[in-house]
N, C-alpha and C. Protein backbone atom coordinates (compact mmCIF):
# COMPACT_ATOMS: atom_id res chain seq x y z
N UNK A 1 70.27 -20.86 -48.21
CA UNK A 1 71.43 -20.68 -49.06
C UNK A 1 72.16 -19.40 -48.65
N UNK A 2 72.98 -19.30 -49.09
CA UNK A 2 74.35 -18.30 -48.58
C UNK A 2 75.06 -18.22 -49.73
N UNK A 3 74.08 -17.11 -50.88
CA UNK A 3 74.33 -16.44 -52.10
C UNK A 3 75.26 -15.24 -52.29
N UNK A 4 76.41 -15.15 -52.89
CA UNK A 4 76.90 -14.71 -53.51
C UNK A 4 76.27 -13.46 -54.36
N UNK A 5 76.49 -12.14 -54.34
CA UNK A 5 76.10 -11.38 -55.16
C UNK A 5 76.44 -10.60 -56.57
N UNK A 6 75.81 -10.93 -57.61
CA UNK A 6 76.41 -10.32 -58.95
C UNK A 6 76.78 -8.87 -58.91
N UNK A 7 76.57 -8.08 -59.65
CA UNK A 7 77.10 -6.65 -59.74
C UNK A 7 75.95 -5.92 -59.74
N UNK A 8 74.40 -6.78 -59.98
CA UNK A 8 73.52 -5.66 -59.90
C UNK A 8 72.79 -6.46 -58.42
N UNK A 9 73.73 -7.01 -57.40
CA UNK A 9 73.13 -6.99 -56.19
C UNK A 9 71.93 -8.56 -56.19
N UNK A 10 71.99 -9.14 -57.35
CA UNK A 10 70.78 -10.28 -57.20
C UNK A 10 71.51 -11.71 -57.02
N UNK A 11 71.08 -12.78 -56.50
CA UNK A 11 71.86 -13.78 -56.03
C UNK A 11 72.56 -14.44 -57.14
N UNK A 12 73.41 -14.87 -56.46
CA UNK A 12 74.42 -16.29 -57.30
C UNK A 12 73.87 -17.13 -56.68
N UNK A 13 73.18 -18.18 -57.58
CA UNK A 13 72.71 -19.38 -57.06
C UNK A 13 73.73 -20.42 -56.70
N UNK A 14 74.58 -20.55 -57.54
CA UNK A 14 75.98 -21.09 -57.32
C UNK A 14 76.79 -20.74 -57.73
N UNK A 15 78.22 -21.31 -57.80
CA UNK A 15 79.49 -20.53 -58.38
C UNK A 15 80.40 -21.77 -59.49
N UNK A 16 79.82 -21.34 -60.66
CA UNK A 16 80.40 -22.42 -61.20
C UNK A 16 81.60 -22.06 -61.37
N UNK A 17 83.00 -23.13 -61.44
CA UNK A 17 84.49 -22.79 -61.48
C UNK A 17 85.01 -23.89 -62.55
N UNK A 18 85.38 -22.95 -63.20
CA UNK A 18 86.38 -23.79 -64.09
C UNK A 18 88.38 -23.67 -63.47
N UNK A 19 88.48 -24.67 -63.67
CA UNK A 19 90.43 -24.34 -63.50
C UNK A 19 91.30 -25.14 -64.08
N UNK A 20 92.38 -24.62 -64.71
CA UNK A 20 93.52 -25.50 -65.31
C UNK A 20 94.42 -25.47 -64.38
N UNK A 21 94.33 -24.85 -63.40
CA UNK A 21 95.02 -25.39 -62.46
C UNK A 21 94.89 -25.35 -60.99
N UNK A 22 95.58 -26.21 -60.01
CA UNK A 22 94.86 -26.10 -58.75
C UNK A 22 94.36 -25.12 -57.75
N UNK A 23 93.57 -25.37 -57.32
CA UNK A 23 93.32 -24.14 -56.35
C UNK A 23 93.90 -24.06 -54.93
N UNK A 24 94.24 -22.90 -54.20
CA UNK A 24 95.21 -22.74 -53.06
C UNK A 24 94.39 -23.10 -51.94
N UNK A 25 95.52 -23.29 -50.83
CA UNK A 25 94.81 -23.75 -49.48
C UNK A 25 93.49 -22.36 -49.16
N UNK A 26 92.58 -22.56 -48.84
CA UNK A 26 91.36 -21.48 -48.37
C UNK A 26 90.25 -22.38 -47.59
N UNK A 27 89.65 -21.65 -46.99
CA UNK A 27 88.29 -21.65 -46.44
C UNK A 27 87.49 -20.61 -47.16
N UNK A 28 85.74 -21.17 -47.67
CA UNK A 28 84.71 -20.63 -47.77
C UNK A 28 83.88 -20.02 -46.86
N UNK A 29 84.48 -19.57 -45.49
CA UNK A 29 83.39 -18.67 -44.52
C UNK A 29 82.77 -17.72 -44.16
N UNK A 30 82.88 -17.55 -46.18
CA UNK A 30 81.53 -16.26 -45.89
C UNK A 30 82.42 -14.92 -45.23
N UNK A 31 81.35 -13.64 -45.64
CA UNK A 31 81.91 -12.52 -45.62
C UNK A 31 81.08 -11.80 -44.36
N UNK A 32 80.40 -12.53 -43.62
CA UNK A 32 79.73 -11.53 -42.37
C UNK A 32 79.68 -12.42 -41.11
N UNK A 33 80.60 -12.06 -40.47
CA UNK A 33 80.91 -12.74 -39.42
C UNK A 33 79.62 -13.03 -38.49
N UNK A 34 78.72 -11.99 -38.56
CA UNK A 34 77.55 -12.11 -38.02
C UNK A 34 76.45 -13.19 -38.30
N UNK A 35 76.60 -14.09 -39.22
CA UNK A 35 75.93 -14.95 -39.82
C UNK A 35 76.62 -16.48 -39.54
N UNK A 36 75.89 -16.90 -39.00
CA UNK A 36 76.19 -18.98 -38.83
C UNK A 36 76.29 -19.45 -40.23
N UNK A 37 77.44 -19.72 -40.58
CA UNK A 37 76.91 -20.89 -41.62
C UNK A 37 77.53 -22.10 -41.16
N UNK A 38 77.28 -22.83 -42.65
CA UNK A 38 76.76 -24.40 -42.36
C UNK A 38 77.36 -25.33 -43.50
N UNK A 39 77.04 -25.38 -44.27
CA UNK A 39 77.69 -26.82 -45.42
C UNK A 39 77.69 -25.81 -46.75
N UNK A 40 78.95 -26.76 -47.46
CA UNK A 40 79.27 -26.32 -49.21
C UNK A 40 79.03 -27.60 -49.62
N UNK A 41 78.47 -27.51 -50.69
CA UNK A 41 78.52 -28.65 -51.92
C UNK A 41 79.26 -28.30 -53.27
N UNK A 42 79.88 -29.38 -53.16
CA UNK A 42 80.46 -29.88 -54.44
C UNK A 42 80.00 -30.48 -55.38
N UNK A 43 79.74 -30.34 -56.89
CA UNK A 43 79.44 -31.33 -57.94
C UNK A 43 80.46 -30.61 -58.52
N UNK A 44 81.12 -31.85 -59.15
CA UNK A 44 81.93 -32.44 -60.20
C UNK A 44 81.17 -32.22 -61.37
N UNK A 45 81.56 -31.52 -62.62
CA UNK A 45 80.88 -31.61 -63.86
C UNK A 45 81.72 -31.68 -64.84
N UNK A 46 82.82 -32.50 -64.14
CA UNK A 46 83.81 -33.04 -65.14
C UNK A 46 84.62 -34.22 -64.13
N UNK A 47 85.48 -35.31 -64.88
CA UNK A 47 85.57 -36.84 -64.12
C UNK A 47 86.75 -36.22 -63.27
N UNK A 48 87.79 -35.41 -63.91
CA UNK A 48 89.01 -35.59 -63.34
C UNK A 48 89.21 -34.31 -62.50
N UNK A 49 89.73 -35.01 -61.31
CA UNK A 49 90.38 -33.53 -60.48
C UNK A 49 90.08 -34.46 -58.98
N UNK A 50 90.10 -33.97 -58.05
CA UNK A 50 90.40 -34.24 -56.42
C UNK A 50 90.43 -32.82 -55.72
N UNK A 51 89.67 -33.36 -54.40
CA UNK A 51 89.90 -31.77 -53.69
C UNK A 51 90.41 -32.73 -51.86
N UNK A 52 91.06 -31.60 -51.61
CA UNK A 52 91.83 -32.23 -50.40
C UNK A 52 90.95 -31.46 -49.26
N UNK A 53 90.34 -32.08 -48.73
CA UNK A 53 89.47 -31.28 -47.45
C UNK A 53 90.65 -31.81 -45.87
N UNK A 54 91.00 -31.14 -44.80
CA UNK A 54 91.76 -30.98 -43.96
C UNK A 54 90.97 -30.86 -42.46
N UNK A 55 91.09 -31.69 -41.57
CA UNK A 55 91.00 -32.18 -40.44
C UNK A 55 90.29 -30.55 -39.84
N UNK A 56 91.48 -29.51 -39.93
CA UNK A 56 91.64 -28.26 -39.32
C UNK A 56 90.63 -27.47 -39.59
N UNK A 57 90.26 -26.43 -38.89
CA UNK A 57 88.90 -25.41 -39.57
C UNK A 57 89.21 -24.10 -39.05
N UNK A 58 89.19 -23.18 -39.81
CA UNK A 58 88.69 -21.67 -39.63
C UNK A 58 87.67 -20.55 -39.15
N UNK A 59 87.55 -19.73 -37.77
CA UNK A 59 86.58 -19.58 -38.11
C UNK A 59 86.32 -18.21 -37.92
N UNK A 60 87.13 -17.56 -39.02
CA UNK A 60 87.20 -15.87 -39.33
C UNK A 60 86.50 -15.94 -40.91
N UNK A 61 86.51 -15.26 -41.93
CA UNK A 61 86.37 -14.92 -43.00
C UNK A 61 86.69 -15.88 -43.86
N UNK A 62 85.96 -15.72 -45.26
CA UNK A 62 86.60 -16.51 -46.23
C UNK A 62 88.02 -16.20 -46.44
N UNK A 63 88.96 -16.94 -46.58
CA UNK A 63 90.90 -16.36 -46.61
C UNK A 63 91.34 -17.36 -47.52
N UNK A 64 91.73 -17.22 -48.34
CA UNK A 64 93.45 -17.60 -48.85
C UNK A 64 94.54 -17.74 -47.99
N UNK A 65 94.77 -18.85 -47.46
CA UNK A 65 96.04 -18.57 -46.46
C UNK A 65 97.36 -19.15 -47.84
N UNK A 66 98.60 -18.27 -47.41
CA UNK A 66 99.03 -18.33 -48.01
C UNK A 66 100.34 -18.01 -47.39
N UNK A 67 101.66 -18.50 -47.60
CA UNK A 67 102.94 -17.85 -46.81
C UNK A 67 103.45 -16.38 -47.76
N UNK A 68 103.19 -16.73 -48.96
CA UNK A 68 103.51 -15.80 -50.38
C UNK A 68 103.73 -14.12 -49.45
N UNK A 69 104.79 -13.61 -49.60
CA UNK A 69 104.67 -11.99 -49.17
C UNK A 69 103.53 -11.58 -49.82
N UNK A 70 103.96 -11.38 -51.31
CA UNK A 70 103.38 -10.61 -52.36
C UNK A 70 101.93 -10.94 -51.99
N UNK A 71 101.12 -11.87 -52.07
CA UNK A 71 100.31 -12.46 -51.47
C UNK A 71 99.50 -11.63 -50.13
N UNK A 72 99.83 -11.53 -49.53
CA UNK A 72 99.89 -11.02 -47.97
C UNK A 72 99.16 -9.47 -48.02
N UNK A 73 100.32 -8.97 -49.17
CA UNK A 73 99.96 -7.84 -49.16
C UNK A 73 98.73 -7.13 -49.87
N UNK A 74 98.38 -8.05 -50.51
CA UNK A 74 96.68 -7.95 -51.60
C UNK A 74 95.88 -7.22 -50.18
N UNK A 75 95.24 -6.23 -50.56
CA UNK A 75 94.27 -5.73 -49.57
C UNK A 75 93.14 -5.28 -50.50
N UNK A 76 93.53 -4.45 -51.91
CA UNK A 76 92.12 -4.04 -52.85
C UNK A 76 91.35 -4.85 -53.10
N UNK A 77 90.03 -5.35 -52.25
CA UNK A 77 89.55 -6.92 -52.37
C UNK A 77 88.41 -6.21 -52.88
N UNK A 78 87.44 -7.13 -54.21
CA UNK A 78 86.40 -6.30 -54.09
C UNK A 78 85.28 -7.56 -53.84
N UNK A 79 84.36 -7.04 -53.77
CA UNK A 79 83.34 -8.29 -53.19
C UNK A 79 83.18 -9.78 -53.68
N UNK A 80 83.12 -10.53 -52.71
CA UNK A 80 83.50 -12.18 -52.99
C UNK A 80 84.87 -12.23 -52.99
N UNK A 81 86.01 -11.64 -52.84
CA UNK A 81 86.93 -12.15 -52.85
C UNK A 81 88.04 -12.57 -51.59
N UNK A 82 88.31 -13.53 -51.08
CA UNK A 82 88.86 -13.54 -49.98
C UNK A 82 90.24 -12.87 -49.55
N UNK A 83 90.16 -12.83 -48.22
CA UNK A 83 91.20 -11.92 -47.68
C UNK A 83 92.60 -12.89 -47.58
N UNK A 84 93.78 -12.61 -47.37
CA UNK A 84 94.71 -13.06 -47.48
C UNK A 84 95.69 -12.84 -46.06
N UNK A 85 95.95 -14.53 -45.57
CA UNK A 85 96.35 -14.71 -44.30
C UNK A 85 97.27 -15.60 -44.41
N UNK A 86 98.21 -15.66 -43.29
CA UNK A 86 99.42 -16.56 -42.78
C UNK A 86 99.18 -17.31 -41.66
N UNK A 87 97.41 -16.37 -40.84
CA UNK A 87 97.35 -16.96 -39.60
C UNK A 87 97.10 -18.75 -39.12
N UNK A 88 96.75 -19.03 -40.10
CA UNK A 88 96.74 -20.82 -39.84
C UNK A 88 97.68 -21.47 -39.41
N UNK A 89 98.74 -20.61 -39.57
CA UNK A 89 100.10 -21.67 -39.18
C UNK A 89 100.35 -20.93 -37.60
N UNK A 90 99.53 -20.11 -37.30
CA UNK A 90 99.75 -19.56 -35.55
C UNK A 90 98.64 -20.41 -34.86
N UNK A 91 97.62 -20.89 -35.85
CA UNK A 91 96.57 -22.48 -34.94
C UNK A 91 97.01 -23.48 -34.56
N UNK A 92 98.08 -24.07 -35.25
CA UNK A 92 98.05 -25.26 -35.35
C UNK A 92 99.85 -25.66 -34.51
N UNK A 93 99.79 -26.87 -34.05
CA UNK A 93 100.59 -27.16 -33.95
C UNK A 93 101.81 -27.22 -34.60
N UNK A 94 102.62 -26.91 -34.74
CA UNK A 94 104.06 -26.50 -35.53
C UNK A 94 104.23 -27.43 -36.12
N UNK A 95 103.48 -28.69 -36.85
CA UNK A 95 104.16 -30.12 -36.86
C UNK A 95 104.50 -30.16 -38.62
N UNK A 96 105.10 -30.42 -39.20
CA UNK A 96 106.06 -30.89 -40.42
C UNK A 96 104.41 -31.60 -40.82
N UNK A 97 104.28 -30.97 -42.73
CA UNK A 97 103.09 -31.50 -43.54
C UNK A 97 103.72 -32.96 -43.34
N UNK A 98 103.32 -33.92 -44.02
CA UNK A 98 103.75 -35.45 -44.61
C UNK A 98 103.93 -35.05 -45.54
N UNK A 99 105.46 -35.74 -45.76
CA UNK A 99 105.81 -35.19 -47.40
C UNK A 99 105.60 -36.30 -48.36
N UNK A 100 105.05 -37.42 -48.52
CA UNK A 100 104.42 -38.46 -49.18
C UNK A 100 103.22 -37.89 -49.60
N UNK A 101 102.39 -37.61 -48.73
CA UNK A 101 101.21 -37.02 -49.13
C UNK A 101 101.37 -35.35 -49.84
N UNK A 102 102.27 -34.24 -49.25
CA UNK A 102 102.93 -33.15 -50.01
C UNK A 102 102.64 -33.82 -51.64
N UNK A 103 104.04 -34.79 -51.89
CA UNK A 103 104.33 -35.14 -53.64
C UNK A 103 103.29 -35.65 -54.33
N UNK A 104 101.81 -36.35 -53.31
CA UNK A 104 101.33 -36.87 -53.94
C UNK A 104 99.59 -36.23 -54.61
N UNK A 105 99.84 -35.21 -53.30
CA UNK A 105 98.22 -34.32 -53.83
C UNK A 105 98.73 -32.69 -53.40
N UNK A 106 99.70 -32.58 -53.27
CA UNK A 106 99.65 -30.87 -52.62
C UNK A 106 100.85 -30.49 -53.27
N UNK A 107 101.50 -30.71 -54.48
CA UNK A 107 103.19 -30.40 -55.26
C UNK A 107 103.02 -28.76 -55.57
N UNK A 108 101.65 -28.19 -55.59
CA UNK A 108 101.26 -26.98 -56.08
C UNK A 108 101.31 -25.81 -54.69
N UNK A 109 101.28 -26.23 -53.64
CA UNK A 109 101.51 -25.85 -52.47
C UNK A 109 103.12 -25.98 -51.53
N UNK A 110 103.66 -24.98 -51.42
CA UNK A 110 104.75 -24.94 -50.53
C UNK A 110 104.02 -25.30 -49.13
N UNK A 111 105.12 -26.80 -49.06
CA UNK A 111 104.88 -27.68 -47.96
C UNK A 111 105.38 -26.71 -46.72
N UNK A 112 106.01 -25.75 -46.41
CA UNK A 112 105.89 -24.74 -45.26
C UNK A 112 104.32 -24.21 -45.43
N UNK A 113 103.32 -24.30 -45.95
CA UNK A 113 102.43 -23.46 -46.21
C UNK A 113 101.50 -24.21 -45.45
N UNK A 114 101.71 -26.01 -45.31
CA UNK A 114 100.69 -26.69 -44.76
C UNK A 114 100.70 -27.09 -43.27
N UNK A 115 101.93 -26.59 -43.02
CA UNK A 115 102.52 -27.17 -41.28
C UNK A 115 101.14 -27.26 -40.55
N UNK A 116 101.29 -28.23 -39.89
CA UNK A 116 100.19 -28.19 -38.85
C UNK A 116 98.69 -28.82 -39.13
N UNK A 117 98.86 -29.12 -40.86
CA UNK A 117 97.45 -29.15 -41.17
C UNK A 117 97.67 -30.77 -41.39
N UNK A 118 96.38 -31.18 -41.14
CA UNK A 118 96.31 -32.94 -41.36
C UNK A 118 95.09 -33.44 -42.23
N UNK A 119 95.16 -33.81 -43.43
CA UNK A 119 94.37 -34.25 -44.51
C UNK A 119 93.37 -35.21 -43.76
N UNK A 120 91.89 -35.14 -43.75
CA UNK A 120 91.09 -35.47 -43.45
C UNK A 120 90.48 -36.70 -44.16
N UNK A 121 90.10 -36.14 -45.59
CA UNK A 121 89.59 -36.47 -46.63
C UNK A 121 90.61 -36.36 -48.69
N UNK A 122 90.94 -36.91 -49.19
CA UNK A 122 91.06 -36.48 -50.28
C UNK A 122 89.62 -37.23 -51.27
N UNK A 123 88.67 -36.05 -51.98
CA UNK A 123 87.76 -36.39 -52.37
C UNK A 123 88.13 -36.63 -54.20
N UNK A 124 88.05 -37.74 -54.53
CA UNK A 124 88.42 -37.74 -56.40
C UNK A 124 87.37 -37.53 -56.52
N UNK A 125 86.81 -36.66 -57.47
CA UNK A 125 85.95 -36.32 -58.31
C UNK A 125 85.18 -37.56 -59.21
N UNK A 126 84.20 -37.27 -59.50
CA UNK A 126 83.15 -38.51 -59.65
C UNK A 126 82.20 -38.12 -60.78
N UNK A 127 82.03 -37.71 -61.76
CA UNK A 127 81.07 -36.09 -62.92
C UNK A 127 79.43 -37.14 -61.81
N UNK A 128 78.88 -35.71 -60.96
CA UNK A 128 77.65 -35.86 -61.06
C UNK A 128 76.97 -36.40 -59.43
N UNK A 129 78.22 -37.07 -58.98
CA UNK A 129 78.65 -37.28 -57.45
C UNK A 129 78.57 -35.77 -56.62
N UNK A 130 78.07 -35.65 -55.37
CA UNK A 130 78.24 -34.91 -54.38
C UNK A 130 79.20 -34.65 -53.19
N UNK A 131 80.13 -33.65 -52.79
CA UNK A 131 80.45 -33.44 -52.03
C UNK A 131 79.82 -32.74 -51.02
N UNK A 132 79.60 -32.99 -49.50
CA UNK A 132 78.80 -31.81 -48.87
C UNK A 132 80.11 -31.68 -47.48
N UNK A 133 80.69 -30.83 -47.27
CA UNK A 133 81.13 -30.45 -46.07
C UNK A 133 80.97 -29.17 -45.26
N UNK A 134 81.92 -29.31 -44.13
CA UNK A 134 81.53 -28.21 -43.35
C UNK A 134 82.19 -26.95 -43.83
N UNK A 135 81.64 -25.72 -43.58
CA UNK A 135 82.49 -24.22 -44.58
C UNK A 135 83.73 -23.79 -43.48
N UNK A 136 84.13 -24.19 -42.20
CA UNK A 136 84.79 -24.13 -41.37
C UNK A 136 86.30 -24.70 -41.61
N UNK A 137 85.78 -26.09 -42.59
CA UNK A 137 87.24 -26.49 -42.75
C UNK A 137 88.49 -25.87 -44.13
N UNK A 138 89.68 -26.28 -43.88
CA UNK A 138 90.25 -25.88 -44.77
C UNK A 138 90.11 -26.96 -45.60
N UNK A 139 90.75 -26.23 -46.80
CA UNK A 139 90.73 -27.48 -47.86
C UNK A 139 91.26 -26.57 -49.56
N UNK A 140 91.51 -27.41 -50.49
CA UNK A 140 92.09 -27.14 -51.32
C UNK A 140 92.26 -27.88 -52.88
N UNK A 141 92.42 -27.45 -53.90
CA UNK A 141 92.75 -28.57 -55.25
C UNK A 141 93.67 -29.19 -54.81
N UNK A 142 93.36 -30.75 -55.19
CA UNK A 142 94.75 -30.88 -55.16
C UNK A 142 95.54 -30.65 -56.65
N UNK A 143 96.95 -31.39 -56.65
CA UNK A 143 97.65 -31.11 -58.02
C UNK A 143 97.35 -32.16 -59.43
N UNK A 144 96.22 -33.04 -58.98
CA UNK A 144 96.13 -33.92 -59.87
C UNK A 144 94.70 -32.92 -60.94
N UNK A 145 95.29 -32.76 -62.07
CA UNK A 145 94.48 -31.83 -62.81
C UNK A 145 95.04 -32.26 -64.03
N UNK A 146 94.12 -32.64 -64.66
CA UNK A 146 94.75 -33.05 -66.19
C UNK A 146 93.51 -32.51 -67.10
N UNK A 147 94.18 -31.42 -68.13
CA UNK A 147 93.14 -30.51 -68.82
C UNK A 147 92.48 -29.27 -67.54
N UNK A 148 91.01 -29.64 -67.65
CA UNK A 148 90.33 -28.53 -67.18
C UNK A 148 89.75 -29.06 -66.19
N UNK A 149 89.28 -28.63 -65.00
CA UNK A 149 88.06 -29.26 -64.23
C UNK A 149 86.83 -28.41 -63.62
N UNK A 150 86.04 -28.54 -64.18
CA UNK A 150 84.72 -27.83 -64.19
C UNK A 150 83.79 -28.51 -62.65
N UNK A 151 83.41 -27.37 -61.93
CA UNK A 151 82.32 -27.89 -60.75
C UNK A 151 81.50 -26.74 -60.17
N UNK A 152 80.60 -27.26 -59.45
CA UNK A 152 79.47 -26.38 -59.16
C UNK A 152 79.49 -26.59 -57.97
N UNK A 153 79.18 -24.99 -57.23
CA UNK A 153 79.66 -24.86 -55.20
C UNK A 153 78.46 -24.22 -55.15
N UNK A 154 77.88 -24.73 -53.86
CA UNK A 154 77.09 -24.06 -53.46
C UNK A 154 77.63 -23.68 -51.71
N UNK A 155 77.00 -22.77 -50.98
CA UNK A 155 76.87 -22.54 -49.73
C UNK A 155 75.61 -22.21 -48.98
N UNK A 156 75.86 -22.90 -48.09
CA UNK A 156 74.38 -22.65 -46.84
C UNK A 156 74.87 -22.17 -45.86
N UNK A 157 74.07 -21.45 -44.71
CA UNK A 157 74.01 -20.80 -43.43
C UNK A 157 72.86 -21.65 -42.44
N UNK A 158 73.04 -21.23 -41.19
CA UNK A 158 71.60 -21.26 -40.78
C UNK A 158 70.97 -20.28 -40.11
């Protein structure tokens, strides 16, 4: 496992997340570059919500990519929290998101924000179902969120 640390230094077994609303394009890759990791899991502990996992992968730091200035400029990070980047759109091919798919899972995301990136997977949530992927890829909420959606992440290394 590839624990997370509380404030007095002892593991997070997982990270439970609640959200009313979606979460931004990011990668989970961990904060020590020196370390391999390996797979996140997902459980759903609520029916409704979707997460958009993306073809593309990262393989610097956990980041928020984000076009946002204001955004950009966040540097007071304190532990667990990811760093904030534009560089994804210098990976990838320059190519125009799909804007069908934009209106239909990403309305919470400025479609300049996704250039280049190509939806792999959109996973609907299932209460109790598993997600396991790689911590390399990007991925994100999508905008389908009605109420709250509660889930449990874990991370591994090897």
């Amino acid at each position: 496992m590839d624990n997370l640390k509380d404030e007095n230094n002892d593991d997070i077994l997982g990270l439970f997340q609640e959200s009313y609303n979606p979460i931004g394009l990011h990668v989970d890759a961990g904060f020590n570059l020196d370390e391999i990791i390996f797979k996140q899991t997902l459980i759903p502990l609520t029916s409704k919500g979707s997460t958009v996992i993306f073809k593309n992968k990262f393989y610097g730091n956990s980041t928020n990519f984000t076009i946002d200035e204001s955004e950009l400029k966040v540097t007071d990070l304190k532990y667990g929290q990811n760093i904030r980047s534009s560089e994804h759109l210098n990976l990838y091919k320059k190519k125009a998101f799909n804007k069908e798919n934009h209106q239909k899972y990403l309305k919470h995301e400025k479609i300049e924000n996704l250039e280049g990136l190509e939806i792999d997977i959109v996973y609907e949530w299932e209460m109790g179902s598993m997600l396991i992927f790689d911590r390399t890829r990007l991925h994100c909420s999508s905008s389908l969120i009605d109420g709250k959606k509660i889930g449990l992440t874990t991370f591994t290394k090897k």
